[in-house]
Each structure stands twice: as C-alpha cells, then as structure tokens.
N, C-alpha and C. Protein backbone atom coordinates (compact mmCIF):
# COMPACT_ATOMS: atom_id res chain seq x y z
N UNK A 1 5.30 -207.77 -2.66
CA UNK A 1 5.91 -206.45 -2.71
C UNK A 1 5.28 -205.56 -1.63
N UNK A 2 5.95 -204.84 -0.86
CA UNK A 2 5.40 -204.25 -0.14
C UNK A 2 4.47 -203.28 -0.22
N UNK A 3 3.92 -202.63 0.49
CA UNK A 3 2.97 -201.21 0.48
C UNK A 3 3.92 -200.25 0.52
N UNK A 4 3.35 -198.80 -0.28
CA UNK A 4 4.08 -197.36 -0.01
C UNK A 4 2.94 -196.79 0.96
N UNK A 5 3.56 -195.75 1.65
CA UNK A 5 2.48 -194.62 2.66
C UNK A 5 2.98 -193.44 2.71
N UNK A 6 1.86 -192.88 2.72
CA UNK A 6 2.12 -191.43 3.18
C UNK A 6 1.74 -191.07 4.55
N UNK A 7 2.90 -191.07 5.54
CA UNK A 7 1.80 -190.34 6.66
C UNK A 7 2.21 -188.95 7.07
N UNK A 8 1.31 -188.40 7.39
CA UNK A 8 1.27 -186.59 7.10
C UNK A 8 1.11 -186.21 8.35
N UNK A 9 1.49 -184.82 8.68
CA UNK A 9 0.95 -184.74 10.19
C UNK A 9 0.88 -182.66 9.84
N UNK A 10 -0.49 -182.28 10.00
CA UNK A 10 -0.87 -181.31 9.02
C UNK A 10 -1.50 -180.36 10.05
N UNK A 11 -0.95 -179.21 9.72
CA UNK A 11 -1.74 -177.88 11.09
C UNK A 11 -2.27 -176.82 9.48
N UNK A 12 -3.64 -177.01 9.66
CA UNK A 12 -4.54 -176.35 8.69
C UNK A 12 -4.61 -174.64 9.55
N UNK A 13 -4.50 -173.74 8.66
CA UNK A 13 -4.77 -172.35 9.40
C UNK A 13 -5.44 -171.93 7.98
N UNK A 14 -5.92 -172.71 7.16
CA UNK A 14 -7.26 -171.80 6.04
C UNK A 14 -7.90 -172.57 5.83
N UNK A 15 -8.73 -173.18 6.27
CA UNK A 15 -9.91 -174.14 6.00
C UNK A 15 -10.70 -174.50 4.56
N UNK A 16 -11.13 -172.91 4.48
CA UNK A 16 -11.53 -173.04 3.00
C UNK A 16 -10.42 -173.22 2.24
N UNK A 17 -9.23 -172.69 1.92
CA UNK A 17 -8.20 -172.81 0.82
C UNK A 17 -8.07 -174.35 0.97
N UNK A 18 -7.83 -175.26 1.91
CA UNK A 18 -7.49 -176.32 2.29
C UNK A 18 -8.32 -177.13 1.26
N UNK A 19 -9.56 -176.81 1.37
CA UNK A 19 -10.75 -177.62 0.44
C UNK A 19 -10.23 -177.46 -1.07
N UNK A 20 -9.92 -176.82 -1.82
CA UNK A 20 -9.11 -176.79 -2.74
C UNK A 20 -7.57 -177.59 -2.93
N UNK A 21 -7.35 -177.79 -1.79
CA UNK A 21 -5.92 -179.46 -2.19
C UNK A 21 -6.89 -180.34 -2.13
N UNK A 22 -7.80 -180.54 -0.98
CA UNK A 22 -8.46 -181.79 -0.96
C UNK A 22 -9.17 -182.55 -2.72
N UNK A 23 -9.49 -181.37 -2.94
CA UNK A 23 -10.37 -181.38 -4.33
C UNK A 23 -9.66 -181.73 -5.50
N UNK A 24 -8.29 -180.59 -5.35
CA UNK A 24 -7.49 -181.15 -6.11
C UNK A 24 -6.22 -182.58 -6.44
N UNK A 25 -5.99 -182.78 -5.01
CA UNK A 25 -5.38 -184.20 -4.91
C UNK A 25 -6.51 -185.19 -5.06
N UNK A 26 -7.17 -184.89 -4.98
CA UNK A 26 -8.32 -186.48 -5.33
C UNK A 26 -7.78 -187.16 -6.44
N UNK A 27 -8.01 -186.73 -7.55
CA UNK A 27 -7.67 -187.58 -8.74
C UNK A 27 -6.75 -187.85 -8.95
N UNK A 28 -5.50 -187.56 -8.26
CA UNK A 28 -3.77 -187.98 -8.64
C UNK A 28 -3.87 -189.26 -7.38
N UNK A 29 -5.02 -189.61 -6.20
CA UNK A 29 -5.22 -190.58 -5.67
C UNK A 29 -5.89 -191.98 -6.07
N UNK A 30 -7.04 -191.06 -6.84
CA UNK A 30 -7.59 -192.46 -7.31
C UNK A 30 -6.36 -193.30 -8.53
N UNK A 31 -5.57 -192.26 -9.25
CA UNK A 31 -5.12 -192.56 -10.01
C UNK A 31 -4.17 -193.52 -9.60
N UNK A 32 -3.39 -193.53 -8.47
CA UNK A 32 -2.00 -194.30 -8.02
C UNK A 32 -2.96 -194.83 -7.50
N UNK A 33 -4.45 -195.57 -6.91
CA UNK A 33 -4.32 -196.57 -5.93
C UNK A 33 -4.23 -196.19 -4.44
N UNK A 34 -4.78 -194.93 -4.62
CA UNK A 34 -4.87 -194.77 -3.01
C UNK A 34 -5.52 -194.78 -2.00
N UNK A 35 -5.72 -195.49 -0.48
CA UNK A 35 -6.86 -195.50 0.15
C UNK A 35 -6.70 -195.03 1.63
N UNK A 36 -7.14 -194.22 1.87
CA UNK A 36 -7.00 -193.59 3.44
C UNK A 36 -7.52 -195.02 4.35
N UNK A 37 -5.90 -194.57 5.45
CA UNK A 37 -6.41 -195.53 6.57
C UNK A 37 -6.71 -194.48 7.75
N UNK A 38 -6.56 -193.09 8.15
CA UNK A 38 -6.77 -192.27 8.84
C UNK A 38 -6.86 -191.22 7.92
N UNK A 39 -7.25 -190.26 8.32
CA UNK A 39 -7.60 -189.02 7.18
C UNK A 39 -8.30 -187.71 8.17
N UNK A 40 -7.76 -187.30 9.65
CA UNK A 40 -8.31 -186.22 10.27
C UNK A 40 -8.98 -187.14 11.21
N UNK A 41 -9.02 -187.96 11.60
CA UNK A 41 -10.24 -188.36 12.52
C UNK A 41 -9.52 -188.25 13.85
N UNK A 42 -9.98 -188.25 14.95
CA UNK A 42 -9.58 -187.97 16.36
C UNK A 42 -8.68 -188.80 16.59
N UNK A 43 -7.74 -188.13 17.28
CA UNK A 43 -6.43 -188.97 17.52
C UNK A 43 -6.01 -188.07 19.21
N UNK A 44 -4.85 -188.97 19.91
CA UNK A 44 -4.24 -188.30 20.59
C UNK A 44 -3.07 -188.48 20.96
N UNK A 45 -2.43 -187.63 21.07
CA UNK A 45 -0.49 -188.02 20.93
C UNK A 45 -0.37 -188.33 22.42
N UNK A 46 0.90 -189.32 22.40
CA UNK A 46 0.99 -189.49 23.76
C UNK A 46 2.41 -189.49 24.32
N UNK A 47 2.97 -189.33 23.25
CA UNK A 47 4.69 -188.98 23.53
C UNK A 47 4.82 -187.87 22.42
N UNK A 48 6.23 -187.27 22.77
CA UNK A 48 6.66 -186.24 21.85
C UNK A 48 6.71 -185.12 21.72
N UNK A 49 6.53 -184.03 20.97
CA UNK A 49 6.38 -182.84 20.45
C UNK A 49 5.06 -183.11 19.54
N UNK A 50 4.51 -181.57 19.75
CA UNK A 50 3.35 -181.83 18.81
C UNK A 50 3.53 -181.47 17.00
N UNK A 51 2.65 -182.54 16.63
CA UNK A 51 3.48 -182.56 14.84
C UNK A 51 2.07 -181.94 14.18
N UNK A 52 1.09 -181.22 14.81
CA UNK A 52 0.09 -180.62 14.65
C UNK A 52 -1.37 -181.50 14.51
N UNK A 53 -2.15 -181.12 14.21
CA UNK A 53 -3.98 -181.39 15.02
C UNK A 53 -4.10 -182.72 14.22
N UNK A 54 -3.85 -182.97 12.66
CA UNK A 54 -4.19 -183.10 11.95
C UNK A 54 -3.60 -184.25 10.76
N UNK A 55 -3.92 -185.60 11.31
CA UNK A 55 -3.18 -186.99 11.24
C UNK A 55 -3.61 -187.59 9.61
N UNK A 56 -2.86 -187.39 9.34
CA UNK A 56 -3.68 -188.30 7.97
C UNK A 56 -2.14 -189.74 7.22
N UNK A 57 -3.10 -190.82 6.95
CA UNK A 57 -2.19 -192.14 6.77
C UNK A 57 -3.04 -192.54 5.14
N UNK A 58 -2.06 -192.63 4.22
CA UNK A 58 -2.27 -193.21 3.36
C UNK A 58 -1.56 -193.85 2.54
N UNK A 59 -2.35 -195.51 2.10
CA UNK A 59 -1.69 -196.57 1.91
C UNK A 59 -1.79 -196.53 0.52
N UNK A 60 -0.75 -196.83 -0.41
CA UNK A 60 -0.48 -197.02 -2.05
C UNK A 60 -0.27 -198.75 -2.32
N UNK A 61 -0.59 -199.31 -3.37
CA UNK A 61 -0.02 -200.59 -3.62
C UNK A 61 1.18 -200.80 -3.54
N UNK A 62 1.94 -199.79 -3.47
CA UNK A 62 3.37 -200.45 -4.07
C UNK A 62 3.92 -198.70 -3.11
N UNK A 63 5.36 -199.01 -2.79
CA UNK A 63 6.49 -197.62 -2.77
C UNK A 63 6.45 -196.92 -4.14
N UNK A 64 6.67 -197.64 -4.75
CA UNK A 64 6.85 -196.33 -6.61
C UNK A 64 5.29 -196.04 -6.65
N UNK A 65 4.19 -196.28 -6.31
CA UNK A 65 3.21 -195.80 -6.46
C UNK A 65 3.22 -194.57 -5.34
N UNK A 66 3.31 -194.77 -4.57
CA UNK A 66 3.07 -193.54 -3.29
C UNK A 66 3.96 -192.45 -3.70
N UNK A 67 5.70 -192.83 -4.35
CA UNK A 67 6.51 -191.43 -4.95
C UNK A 67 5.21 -190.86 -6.16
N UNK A 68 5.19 -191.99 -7.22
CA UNK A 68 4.39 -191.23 -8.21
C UNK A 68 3.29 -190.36 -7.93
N UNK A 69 2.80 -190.43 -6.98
CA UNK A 69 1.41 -190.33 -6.87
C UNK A 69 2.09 -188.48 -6.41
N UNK A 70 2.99 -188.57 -5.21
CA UNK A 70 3.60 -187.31 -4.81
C UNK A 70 4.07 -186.04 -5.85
N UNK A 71 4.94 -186.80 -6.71
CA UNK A 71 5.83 -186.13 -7.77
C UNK A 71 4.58 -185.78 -8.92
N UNK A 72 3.32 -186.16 -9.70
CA UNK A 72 2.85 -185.88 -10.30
C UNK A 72 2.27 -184.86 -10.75
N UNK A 73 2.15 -184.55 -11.82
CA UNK A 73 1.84 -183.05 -12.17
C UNK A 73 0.61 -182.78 -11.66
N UNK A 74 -0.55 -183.63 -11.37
CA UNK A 74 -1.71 -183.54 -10.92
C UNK A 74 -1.66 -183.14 -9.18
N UNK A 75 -0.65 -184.00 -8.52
CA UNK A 75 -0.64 -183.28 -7.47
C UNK A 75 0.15 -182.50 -6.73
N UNK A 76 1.27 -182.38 -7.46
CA UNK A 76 2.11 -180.78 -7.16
C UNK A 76 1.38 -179.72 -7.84
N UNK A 77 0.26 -179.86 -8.44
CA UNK A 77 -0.92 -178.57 -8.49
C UNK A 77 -1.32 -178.26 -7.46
N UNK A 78 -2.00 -179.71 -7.13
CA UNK A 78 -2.92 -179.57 -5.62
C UNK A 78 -2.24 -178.64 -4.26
N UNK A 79 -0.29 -179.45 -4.36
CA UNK A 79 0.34 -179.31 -3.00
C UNK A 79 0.14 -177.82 -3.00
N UNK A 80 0.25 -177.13 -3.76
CA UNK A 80 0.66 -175.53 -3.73
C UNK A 80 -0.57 -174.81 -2.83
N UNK A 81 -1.95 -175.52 -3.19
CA UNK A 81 -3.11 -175.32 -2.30
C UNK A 81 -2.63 -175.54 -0.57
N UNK A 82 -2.20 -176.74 -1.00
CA UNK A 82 -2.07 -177.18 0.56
C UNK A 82 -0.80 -176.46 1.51
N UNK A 83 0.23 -176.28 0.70
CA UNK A 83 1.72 -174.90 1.11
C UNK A 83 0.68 -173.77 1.56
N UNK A 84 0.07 -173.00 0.85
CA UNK A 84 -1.01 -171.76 1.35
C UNK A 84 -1.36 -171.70 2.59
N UNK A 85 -2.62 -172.80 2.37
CA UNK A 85 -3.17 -173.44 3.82
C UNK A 85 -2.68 -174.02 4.79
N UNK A 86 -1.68 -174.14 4.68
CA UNK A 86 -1.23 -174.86 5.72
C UNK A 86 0.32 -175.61 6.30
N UNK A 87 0.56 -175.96 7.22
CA UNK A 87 2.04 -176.36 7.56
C UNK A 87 2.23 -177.51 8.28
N UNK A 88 3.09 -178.41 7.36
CA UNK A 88 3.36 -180.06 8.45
C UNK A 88 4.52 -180.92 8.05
N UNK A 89 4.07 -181.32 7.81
CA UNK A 89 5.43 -183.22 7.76
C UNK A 89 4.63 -183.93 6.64
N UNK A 90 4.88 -184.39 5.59
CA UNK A 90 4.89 -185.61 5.03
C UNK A 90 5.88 -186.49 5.00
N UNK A 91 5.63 -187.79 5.12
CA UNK A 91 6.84 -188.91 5.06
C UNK A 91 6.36 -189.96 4.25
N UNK A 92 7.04 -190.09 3.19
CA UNK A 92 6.58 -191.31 2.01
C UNK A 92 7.61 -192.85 2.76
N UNK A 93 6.77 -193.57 3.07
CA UNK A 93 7.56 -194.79 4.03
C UNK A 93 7.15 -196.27 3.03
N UNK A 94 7.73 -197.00 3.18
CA UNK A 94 7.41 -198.77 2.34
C UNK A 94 7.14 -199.20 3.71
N UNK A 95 6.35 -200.47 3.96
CA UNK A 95 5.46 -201.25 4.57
C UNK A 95 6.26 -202.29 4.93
N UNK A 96 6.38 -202.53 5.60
CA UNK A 96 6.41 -203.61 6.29
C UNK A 96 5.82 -205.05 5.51
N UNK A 97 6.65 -206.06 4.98
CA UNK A 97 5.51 -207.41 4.35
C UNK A 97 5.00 -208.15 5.36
C-alpha cells in the first residue's frame, strides 16, 4: 500500500505564534505515524515562483493516514495557530510504490 505525504511550502511572519502549531500538531503526528523527511532545513528552488522560505515533507504509512492525521480534531486546533502565523500550500499526495 502506498505512503500518504504532506508537503507544505510555508512563509512564517510570527515565529513565536508558529511555536504553538508546532507544539500543538505534535501529537495528532505521533498519533497517525508520522515522520519528517524535510522539516525547514536549507533548501533552494531552482525553477518557478517562489512557494515561500519554508519546505517541510511529511511521510504517513498509508494516504487515509496523512487525511486523518489533517482532518483531526487535534490538529485543526493546532492549524488555527499556524493560519495566524503564517501563509502557504499544503498538498496531501499518495506515494509512489
């Protein structure tokens, strides 16, 4: 069965508020099975438009794990932190086998 992902592409303008999704999506991650394969670390675009600073890739066991993990009451708490702080793209994608 394939993998679900999230890959995000995130322009932070409150740093501190930001720390508050981080804090709060944690546990709706561990819960679905989730493990960062990028998460902010230096990157550089080399085609395109810019989709902002701030790259983050994360892999779920399964597609219905990566929706659940989105839709959950634990982390549509968190997202509302992260709407505040900040503005981007998420895309929930299945993997490639």
């Amino acid at each position: 069965m394939p993998k679900g992902y999230w890959i995000a592409h995130i322009n932070v303008h409150d740093p501190e508020s930001y720390k508050n999704y981080v804090a709060g999506a944690m546990p709706a991650y561990q819960e679905y099975g989730a493990k960062f394969l990028v998460r902010g670390t230096p990157s550089e675009q080399v085609e395109g438009e810019g989709l902002g600073p701030r790259h983050v890739v994360i892999e779920f066991p399964t597609i219905e794990a990566a929706r659940a993990c989105y839709e959950s009451a634990t982390y549509r708490a968190a997202r509302e932190h992260r709407l505040a702080a900040s503005t981007g793209h998420i895309i929930i994608s299945e993997g490639a086998e």
